[in-house]
PDB file of N, CA and C in Angstrom:
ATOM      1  N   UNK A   1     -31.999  21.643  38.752  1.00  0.00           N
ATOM      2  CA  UNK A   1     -32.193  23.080  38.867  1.00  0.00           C
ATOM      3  C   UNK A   1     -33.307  23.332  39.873  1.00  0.00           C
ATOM      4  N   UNK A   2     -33.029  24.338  40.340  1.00  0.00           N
ATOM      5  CA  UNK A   2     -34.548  24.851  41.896  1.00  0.00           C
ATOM      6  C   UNK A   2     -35.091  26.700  40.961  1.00  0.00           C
ATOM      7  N   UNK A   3     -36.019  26.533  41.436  1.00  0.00           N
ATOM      8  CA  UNK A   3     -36.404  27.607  40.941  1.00  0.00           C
ATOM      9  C   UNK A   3     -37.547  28.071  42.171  1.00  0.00           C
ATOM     10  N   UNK A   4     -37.737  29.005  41.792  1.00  0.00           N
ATOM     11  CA  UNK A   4     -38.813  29.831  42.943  1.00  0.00           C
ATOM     12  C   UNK A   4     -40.013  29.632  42.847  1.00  0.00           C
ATOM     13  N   UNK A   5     -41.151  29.215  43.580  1.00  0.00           N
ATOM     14  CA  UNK A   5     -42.374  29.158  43.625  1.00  0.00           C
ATOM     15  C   UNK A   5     -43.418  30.438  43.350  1.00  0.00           C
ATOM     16  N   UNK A   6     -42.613  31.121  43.100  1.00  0.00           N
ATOM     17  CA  UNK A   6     -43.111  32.682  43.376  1.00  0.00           C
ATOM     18  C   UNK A   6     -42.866  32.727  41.929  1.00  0.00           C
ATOM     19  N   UNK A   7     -42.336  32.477  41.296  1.00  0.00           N
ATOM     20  CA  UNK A   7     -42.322  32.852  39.355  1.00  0.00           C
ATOM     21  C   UNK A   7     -42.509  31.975  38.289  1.00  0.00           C
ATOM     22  N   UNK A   8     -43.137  30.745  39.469  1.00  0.00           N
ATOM     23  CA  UNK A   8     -44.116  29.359  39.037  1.00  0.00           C
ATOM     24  C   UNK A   8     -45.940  30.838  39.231  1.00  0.00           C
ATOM     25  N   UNK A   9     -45.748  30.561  40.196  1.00  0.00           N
ATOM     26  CA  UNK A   9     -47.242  31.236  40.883  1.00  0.00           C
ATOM     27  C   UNK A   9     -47.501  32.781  39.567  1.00  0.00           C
ATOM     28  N   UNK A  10     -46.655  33.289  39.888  1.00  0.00           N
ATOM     29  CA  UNK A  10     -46.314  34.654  38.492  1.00  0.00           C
ATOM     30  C   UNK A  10     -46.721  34.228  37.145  1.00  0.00           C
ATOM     31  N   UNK A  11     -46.147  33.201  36.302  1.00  0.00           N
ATOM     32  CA  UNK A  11     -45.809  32.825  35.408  1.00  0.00           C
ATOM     33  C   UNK A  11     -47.805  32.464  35.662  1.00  0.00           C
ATOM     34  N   UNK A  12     -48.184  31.731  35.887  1.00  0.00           N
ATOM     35  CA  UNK A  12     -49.560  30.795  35.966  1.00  0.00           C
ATOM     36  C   UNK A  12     -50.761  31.790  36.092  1.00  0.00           C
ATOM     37  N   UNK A  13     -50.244  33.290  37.117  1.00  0.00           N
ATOM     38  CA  UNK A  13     -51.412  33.935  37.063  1.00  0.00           C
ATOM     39  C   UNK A  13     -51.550  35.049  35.648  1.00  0.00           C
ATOM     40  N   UNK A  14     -49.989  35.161  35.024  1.00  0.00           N
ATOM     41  CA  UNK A  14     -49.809  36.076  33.865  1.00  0.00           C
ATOM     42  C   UNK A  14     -50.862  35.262  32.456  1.00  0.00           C
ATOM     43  N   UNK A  15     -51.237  33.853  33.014  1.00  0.00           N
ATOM     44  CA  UNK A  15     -51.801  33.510  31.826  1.00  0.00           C
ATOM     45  C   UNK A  15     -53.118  33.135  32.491  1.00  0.00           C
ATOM     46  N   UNK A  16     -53.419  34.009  33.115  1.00  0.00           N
ATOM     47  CA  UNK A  16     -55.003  33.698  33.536  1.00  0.00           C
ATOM     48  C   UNK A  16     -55.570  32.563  34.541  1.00  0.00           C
ATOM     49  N   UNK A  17     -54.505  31.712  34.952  1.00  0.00           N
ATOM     50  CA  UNK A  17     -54.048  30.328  35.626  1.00  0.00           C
ATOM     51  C   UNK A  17     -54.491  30.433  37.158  1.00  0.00           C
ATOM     52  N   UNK A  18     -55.621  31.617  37.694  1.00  0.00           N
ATOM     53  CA  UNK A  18     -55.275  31.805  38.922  1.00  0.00           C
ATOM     54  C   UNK A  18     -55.285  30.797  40.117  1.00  0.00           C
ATOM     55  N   UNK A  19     -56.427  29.781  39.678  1.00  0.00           N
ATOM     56  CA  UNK A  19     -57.022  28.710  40.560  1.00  0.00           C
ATOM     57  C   UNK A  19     -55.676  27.692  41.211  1.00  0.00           C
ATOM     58  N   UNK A  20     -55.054  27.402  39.491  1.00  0.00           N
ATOM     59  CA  UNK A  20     -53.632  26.747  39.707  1.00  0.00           C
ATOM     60  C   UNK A  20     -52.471  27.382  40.140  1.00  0.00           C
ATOM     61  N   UNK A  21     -52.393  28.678  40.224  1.00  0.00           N
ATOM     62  CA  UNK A  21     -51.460  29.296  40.946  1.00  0.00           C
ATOM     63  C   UNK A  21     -52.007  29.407  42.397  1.00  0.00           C
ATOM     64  N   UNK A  22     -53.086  29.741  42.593  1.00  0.00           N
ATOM     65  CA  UNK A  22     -52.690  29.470  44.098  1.00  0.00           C
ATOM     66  C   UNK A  22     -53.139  27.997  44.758  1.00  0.00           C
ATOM     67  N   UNK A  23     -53.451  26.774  43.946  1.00  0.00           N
ATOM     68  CA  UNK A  23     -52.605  25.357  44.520  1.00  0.00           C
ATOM     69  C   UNK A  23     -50.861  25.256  44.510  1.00  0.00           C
ATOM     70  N   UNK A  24     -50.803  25.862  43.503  1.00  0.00           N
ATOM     71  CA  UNK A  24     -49.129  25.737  43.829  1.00  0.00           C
ATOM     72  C   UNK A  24     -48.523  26.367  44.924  1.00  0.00           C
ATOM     73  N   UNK A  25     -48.926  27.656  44.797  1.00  0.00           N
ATOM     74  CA  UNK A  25     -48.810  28.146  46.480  1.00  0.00           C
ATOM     75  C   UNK A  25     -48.863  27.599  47.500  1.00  0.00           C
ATOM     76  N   UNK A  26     -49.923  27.118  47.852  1.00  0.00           N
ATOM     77  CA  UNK A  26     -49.807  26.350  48.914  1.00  0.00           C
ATOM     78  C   UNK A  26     -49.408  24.513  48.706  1.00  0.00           C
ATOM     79  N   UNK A  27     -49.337  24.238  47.616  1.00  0.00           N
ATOM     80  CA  UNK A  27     -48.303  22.886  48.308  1.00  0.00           C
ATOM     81  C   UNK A  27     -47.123  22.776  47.707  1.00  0.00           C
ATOM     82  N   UNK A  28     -46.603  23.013  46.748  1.00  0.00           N
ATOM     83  CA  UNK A  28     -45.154  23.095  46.722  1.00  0.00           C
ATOM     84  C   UNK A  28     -44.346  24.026  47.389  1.00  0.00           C
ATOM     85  N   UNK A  29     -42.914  24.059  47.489  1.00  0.00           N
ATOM     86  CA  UNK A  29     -42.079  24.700  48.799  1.00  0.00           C
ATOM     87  C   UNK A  29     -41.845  25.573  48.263  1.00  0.00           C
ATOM     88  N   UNK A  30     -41.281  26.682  48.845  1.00  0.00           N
ATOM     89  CA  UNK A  30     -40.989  27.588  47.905  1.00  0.00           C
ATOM     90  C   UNK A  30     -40.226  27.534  47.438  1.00  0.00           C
ATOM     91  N   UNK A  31     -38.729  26.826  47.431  1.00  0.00           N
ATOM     92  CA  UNK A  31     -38.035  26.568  46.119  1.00  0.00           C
ATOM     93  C   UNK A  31     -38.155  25.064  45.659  1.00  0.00           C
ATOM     94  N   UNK A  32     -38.412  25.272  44.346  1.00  0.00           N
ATOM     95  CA  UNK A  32     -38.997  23.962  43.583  1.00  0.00           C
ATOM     96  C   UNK A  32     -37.808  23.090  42.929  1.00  0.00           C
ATOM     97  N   UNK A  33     -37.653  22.253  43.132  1.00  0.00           N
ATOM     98  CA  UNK A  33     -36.726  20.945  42.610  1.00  0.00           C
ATOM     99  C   UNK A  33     -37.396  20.716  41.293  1.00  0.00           C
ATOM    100  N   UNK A  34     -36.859  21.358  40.027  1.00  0.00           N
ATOM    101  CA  UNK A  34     -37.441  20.786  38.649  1.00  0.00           C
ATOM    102  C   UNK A  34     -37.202  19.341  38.485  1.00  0.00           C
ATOM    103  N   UNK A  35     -36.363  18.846  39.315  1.00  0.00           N
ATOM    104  CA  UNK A  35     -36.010  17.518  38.359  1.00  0.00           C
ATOM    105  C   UNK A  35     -37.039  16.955  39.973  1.00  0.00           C
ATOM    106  N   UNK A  36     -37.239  16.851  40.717  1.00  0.00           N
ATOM    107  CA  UNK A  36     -38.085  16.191  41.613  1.00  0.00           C
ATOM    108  C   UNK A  36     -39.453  16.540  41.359  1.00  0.00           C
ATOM    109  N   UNK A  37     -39.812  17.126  40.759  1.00  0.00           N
ATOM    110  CA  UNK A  37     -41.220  18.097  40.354  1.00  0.00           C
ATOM    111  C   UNK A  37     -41.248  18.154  38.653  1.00  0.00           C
ATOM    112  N   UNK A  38     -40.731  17.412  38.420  1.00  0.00           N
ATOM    113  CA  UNK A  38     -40.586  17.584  36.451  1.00  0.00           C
ATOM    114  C   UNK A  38     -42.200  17.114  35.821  1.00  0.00           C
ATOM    115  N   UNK A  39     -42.773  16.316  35.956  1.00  0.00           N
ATOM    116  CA  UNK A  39     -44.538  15.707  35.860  1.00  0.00           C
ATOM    117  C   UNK A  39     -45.309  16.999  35.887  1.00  0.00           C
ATOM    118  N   UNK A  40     -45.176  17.484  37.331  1.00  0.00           N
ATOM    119  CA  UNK A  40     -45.650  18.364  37.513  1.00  0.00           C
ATOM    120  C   UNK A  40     -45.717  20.202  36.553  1.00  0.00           C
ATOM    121  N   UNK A  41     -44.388  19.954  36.751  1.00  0.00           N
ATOM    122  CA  UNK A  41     -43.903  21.229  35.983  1.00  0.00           C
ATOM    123  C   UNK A  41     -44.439  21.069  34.496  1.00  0.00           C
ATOM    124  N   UNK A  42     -44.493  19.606  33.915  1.00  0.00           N
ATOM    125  CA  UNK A  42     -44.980  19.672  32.584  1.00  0.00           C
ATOM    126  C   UNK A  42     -46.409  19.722  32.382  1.00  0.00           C
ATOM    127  N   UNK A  43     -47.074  19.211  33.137  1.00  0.00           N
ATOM    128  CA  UNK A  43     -48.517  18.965  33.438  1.00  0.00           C
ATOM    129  C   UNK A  43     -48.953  20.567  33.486  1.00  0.00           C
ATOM    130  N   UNK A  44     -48.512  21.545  34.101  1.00  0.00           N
ATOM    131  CA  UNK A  44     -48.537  22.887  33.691  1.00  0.00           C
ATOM    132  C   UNK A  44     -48.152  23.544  32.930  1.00  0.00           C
ATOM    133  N   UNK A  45     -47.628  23.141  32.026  1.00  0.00           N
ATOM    134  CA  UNK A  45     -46.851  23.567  30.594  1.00  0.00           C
ATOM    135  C   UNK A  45     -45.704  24.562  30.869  1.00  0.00           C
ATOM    136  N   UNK A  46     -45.053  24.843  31.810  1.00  0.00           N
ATOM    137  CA  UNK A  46     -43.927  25.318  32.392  1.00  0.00           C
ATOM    138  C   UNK A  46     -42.761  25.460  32.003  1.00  0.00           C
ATOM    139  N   UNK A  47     -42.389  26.027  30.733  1.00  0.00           N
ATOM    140  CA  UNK A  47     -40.725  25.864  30.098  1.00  0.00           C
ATOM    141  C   UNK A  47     -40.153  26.314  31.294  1.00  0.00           C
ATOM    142  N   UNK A  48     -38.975  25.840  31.460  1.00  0.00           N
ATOM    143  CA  UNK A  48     -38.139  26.020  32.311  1.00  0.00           C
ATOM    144  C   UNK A  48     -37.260  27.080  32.060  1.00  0.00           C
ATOM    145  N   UNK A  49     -37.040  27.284  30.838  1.00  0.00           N
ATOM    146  CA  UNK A  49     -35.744  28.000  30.071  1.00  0.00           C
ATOM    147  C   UNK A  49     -36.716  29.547  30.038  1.00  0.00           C
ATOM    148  N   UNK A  50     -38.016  29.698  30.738  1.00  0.00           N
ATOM    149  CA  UNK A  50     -37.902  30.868  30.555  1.00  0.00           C
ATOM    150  C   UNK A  50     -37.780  31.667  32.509  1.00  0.00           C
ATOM    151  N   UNK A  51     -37.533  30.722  32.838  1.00  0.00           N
ATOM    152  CA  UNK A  51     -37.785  31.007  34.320  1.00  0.00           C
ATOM    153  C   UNK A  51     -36.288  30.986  34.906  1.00  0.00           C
ATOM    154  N   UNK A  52     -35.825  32.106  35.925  1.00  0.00           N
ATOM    155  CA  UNK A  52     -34.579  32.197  36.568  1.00  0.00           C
ATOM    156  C   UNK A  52     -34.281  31.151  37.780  1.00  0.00           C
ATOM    157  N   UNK A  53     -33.316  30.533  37.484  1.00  0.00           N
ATOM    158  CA  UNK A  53     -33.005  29.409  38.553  1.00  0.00           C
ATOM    159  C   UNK A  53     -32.873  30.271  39.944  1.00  0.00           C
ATOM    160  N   UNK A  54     -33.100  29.719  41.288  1.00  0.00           N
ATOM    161  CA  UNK A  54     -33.056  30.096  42.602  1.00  0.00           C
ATOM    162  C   UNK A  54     -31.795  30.141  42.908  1.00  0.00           C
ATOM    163  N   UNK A  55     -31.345  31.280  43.615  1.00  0.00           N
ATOM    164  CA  UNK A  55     -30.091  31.299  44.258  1.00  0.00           C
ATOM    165  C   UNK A  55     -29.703  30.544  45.052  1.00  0.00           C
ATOM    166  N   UNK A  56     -28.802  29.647  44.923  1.00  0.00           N
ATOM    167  CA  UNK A  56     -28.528  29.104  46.592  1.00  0.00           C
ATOM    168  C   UNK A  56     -28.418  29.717  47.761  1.00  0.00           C
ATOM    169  N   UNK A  57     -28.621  28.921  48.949  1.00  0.00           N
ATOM    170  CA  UNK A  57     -28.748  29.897  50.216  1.00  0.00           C
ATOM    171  C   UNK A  57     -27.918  28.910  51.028  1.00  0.00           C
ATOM    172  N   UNK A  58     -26.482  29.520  51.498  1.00  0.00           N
ATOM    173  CA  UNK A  58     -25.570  28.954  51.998  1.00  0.00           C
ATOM    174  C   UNK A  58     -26.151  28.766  53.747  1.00  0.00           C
TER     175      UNK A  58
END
């Protein structure tokens, strides 16, 4: 699943997270590979299931 960096960054500053939202900003892409980034994503406590997967872009 890819998801948006932008509702990683959202999600992190809604809980007060600002320092770590904007490292994520600047080094992950803006659409995020959960399963290439899964460590990561957990290491931030990040459910996945509440976040909208990225549209593909043909």
């Amino acid at each position: 699943m890819q998801i948006n960096r932008a509702d990683i960054t959202a999600l992190l500053r809604s809980r007060g997270q600002s320092d770590r939202a904007d490292w994520v900003d600047r080094t992950l892409p803006e659409v995020v590979d959960t399963h290439i980034n899964s460590a990561l994503l957990k290491m931030l406590d990040i459910d996945l299931s509440t976040l909208t997967p990225a549209e593909k872009r043909d």
